[in-house]
Every structure is written in structure tokens, then in C-alpha cells.
PDB file of N, CA and C in Angstrom:
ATOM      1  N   UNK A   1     -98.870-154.198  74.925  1.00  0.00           N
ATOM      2  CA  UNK A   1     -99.056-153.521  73.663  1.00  0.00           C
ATOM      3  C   UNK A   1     -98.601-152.074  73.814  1.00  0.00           C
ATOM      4  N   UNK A   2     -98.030-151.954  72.703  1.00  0.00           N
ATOM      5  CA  UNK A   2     -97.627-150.416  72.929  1.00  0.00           C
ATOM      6  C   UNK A   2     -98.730-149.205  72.639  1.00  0.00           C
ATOM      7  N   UNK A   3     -98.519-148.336  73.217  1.00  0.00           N
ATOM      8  CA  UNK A   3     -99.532-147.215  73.208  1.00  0.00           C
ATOM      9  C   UNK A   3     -99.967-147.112  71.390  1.00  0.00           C
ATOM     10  N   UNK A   4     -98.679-146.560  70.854  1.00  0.00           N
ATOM     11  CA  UNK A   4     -98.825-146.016  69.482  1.00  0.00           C
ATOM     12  C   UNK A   4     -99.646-147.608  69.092  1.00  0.00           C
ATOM     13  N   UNK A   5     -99.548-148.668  68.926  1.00  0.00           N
ATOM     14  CA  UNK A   5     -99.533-150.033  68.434  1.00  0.00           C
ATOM     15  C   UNK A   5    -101.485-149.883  68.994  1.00  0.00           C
ATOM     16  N   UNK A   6    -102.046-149.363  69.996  1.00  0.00           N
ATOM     17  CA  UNK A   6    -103.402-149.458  70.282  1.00  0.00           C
ATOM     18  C   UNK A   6    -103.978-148.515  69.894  1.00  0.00           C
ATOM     19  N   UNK A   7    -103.183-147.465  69.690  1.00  0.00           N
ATOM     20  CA  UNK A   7    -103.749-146.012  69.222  1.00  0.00           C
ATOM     21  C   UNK A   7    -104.405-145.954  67.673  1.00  0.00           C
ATOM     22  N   UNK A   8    -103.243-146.872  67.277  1.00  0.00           N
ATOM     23  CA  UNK A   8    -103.494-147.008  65.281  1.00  0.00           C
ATOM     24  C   UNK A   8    -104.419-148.418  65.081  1.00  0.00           C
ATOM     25  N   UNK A   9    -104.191-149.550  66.209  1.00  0.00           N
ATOM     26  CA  UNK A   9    -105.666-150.373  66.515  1.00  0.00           C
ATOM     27  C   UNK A   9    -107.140-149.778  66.589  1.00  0.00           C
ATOM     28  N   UNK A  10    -106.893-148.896  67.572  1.00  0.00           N
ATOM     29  CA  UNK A  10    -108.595-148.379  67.500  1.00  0.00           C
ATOM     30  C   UNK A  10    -108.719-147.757  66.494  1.00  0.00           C
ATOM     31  N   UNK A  11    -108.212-146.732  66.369  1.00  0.00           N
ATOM     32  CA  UNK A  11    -108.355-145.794  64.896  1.00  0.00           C
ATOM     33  C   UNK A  11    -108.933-146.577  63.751  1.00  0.00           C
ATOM     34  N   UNK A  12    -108.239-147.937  63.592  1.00  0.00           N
ATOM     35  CA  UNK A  12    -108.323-148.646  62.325  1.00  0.00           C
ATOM     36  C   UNK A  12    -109.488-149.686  62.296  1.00  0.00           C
ATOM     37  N   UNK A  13    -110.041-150.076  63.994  1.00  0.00           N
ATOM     38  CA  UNK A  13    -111.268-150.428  64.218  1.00  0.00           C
ATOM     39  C   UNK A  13    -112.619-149.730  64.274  1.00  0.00           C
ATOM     40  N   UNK A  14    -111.982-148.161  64.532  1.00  0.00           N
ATOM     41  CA  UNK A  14    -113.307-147.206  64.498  1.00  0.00           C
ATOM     42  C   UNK A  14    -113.838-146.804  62.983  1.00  0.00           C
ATOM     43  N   UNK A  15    -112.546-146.822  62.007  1.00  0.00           N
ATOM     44  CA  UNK A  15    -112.707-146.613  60.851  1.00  0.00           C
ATOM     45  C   UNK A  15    -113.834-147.365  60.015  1.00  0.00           C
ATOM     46  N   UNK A  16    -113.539-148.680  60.465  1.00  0.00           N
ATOM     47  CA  UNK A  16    -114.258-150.031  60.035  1.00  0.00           C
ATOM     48  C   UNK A  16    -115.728-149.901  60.124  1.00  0.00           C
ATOM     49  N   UNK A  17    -116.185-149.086  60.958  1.00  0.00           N
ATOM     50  CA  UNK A  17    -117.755-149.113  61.237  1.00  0.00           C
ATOM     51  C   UNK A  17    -118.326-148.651  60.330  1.00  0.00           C
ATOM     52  N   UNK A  18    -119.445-149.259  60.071  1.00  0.00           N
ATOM     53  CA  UNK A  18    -120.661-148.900  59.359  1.00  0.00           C
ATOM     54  C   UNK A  18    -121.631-147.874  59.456  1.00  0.00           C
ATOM     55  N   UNK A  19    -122.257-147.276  58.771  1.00  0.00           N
ATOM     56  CA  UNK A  19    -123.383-146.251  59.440  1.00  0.00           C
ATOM     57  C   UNK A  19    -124.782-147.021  60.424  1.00  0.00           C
ATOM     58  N   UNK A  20    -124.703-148.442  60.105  1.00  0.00           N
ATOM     59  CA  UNK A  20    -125.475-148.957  60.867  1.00  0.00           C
ATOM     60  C   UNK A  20    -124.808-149.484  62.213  1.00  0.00           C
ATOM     61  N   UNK A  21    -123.854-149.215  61.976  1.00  0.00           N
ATOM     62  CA  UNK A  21    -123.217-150.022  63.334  1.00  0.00           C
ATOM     63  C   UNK A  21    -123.286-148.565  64.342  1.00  0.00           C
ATOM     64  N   UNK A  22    -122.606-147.548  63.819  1.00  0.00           N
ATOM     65  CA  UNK A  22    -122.480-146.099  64.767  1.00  0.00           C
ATOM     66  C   UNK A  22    -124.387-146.009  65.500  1.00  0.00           C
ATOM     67  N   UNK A  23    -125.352-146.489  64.132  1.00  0.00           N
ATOM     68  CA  UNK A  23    -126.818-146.041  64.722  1.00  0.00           C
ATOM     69  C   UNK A  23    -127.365-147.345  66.052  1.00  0.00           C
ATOM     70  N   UNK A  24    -126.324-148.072  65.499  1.00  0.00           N
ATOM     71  CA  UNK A  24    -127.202-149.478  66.830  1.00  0.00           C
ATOM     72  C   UNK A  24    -126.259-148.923  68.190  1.00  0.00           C
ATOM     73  N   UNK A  25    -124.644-148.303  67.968  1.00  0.00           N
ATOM     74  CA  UNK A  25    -124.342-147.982  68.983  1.00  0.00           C
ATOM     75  C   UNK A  25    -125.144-146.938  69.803  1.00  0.00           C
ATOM     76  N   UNK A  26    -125.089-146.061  69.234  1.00  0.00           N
ATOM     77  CA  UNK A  26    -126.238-144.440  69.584  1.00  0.00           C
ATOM     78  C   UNK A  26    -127.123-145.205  70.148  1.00  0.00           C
ATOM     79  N   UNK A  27    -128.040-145.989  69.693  1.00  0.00           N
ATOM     80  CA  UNK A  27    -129.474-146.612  70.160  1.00  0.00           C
ATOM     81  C   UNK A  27    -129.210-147.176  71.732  1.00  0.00           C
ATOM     82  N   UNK A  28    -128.263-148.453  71.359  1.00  0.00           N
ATOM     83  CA  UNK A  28    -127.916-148.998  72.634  1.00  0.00           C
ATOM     84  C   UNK A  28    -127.053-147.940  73.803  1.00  0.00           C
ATOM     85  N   UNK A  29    -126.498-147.141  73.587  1.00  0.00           N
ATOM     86  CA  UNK A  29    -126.057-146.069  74.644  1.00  0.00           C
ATOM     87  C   UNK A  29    -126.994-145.162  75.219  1.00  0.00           C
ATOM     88  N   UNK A  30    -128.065-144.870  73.895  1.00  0.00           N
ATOM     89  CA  UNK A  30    -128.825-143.783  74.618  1.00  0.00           C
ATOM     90  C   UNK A  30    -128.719-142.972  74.423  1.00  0.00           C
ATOM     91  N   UNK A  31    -127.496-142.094  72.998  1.00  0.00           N
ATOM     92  CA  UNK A  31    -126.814-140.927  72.940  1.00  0.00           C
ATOM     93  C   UNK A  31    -127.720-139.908  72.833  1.00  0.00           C
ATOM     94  N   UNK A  32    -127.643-139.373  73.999  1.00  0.00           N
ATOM     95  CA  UNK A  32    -128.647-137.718  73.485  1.00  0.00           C
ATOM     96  C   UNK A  32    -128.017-136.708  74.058  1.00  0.00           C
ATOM     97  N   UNK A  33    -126.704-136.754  73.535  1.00  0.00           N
ATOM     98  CA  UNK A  33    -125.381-136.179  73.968  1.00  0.00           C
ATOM     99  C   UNK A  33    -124.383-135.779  72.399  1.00  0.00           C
ATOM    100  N   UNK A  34    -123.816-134.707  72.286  1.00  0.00           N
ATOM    101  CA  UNK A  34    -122.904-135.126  71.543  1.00  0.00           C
ATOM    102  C   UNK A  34    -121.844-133.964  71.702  1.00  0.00           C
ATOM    103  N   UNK A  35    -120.870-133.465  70.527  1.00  0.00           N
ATOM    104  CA  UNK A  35    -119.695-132.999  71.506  1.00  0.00           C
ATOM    105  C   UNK A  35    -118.916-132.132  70.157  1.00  0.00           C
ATOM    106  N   UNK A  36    -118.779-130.836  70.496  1.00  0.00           N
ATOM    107  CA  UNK A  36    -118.183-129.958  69.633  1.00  0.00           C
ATOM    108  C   UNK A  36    -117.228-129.585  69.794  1.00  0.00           C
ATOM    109  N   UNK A  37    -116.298-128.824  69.100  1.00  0.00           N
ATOM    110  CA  UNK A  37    -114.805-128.614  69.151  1.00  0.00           C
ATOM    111  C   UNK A  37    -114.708-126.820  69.079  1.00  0.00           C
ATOM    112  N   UNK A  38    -114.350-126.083  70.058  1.00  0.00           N
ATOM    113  CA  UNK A  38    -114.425-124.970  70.001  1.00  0.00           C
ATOM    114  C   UNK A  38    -112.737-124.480  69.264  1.00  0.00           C
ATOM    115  N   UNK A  39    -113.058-123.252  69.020  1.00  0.00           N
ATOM    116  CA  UNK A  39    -112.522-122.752  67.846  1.00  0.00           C
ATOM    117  C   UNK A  39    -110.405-122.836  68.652  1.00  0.00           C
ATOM    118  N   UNK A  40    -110.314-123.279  69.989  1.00  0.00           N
ATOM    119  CA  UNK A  40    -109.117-123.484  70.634  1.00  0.00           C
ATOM    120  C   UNK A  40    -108.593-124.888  70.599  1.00  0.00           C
ATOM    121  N   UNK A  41    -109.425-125.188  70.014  1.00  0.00           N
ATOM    122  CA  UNK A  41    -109.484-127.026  70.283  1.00  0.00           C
ATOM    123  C   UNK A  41    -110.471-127.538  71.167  1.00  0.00           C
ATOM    124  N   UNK A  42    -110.665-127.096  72.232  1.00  0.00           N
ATOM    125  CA  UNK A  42    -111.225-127.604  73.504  1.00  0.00           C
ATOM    126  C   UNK A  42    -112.905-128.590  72.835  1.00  0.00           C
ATOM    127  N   UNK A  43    -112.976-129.607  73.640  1.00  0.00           N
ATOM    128  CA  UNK A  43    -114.199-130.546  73.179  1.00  0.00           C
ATOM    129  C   UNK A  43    -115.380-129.843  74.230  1.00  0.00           C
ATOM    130  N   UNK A  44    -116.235-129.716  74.047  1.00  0.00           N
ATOM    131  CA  UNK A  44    -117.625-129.207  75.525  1.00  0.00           C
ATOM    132  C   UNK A  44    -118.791-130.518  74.621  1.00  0.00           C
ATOM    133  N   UNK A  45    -119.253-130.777  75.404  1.00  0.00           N
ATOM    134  CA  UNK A  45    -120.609-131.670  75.490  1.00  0.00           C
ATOM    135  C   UNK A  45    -121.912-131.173  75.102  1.00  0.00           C
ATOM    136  N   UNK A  46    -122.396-131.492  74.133  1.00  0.00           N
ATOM    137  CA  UNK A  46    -123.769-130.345  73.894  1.00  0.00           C
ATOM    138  C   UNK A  46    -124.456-131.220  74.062  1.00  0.00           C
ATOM    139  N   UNK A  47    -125.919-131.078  74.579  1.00  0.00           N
ATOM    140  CA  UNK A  47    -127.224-131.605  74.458  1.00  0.00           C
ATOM    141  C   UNK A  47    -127.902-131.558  72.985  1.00  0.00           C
ATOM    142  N   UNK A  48    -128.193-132.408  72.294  1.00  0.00           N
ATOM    143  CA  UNK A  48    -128.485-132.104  71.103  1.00  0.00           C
ATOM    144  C   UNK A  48    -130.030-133.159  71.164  1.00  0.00           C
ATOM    145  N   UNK A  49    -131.070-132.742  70.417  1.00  0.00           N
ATOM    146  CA  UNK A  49    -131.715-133.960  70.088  1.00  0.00           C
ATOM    147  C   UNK A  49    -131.472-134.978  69.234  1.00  0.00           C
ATOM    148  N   UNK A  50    -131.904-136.638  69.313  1.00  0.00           N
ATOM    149  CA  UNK A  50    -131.516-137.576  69.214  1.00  0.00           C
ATOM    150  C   UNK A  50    -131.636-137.421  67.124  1.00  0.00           C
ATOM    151  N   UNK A  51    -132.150-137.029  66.912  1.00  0.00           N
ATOM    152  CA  UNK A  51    -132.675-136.746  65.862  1.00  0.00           C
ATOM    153  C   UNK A  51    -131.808-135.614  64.547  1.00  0.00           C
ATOM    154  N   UNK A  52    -131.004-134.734  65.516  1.00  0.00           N
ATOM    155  CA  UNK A  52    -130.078-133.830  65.039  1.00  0.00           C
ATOM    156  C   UNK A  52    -128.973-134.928  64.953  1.00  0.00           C
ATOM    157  N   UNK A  53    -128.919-135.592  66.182  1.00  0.00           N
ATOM    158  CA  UNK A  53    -127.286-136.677  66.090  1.00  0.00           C
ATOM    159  C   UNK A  53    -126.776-137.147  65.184  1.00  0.00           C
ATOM    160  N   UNK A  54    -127.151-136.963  63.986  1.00  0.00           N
ATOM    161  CA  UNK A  54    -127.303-137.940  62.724  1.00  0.00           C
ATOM    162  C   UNK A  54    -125.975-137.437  61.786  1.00  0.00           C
ATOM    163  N   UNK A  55    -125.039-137.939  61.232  1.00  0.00           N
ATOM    164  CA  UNK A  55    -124.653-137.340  60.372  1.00  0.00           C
ATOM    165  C   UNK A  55    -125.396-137.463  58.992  1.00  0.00           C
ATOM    166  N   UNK A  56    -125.661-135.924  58.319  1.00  0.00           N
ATOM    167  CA  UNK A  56    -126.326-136.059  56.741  1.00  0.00           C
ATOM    168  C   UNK A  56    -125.222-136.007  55.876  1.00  0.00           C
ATOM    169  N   UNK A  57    -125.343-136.345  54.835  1.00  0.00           N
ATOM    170  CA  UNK A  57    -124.693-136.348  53.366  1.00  0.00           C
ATOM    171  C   UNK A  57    -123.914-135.233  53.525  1.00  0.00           C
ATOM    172  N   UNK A  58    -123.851-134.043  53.746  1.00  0.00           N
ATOM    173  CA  UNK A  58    -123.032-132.823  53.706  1.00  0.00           C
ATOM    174  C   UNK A  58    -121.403-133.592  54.838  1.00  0.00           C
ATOM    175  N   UNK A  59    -121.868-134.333  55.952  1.00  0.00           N
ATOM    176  CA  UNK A  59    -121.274-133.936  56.369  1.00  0.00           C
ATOM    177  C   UNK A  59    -120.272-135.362  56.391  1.00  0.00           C
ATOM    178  N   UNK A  60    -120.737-136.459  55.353  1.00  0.00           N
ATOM    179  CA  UNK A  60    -119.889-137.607  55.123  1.00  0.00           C
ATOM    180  C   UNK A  60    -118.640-137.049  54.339  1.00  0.00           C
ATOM    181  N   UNK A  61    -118.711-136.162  53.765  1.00  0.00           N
ATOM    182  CA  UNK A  61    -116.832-136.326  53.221  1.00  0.00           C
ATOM    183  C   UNK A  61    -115.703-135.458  53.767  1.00  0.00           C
ATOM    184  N   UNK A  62    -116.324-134.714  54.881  1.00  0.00           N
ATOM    185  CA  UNK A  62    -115.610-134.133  55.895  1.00  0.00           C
ATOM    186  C   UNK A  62    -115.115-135.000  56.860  1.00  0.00           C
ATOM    187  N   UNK A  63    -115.455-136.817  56.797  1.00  0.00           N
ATOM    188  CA  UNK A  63    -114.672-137.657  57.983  1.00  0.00           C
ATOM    189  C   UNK A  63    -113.551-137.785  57.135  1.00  0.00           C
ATOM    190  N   UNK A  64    -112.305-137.863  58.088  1.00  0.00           N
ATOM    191  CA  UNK A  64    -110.958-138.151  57.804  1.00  0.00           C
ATOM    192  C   UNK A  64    -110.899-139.999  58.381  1.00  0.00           C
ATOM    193  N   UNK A  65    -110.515-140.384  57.129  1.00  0.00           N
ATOM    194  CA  UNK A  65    -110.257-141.997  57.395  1.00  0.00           C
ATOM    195  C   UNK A  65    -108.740-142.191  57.744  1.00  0.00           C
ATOM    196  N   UNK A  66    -108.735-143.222  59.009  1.00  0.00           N
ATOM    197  CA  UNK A  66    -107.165-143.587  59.597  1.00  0.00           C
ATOM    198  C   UNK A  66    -107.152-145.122  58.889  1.00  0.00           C
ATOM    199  N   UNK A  67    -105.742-145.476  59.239  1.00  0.00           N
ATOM    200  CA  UNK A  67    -105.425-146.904  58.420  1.00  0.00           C
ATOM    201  C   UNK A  67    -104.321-147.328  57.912  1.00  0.00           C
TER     202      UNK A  67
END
């Protein structure tokens, strides 16, 4: 499979998820982790509580959908 050909696969499988599916993943991983984007790009790992992890309503129409 070609790179680009798995790249626009996942994208288009991650898209697909549900808000219940992202919360059973979180659950079953354990996430009490999550991960910010500093103002260079760069990703760093924050400790957040499990409870903050959540996306609220503000912040559903800021996801960009692939497809």
C-alpha cells in the first residue's frame, strides 16, 4: 500500500469515530495524557486530568474533517 493510499485510509477511518467510540478508547487506554501544539508547531505531552480530556461543545467545530 502506498504511503499517501494509508495516510488518506486512516484519516478517513479516524474521521468515522464517534464521540463514544474516542470515550471507550480514552477509557480502555487509560488516557491521562494529552498533547498540545506550541505556537512553532512542535507537539509536548501535557498531564491533564481525565476529566479536562473531554472535548466540550466550544470546541466541536474547530475539528477539521478529512475524506
Amino acid at each position: 500500500m502506498r504511503t499517501a493510499d494509508f495516510e488518506h485510509n486512516l484519516l478517513k477511518a479516524l474521521d468515522g469515530l464517534t464521540e463514544n467510540d474516542i470515550q471507550k478508547i480514552r477509557e480502555e487506554v487509560g488516557v491521562d495524557k494529552d498533547y498540545e501544539i506550541d505556537i512553532e508547531g512542535h507537539t509536548h505531552i501535557v498531564n491533564r486530568p481525565k476529566d479536562v480530556a473531554v472535548i466540550d461543545d466550544a470546541d466541536k467545530g474547530e475539528i477539521p474533517k478529512y475524506g
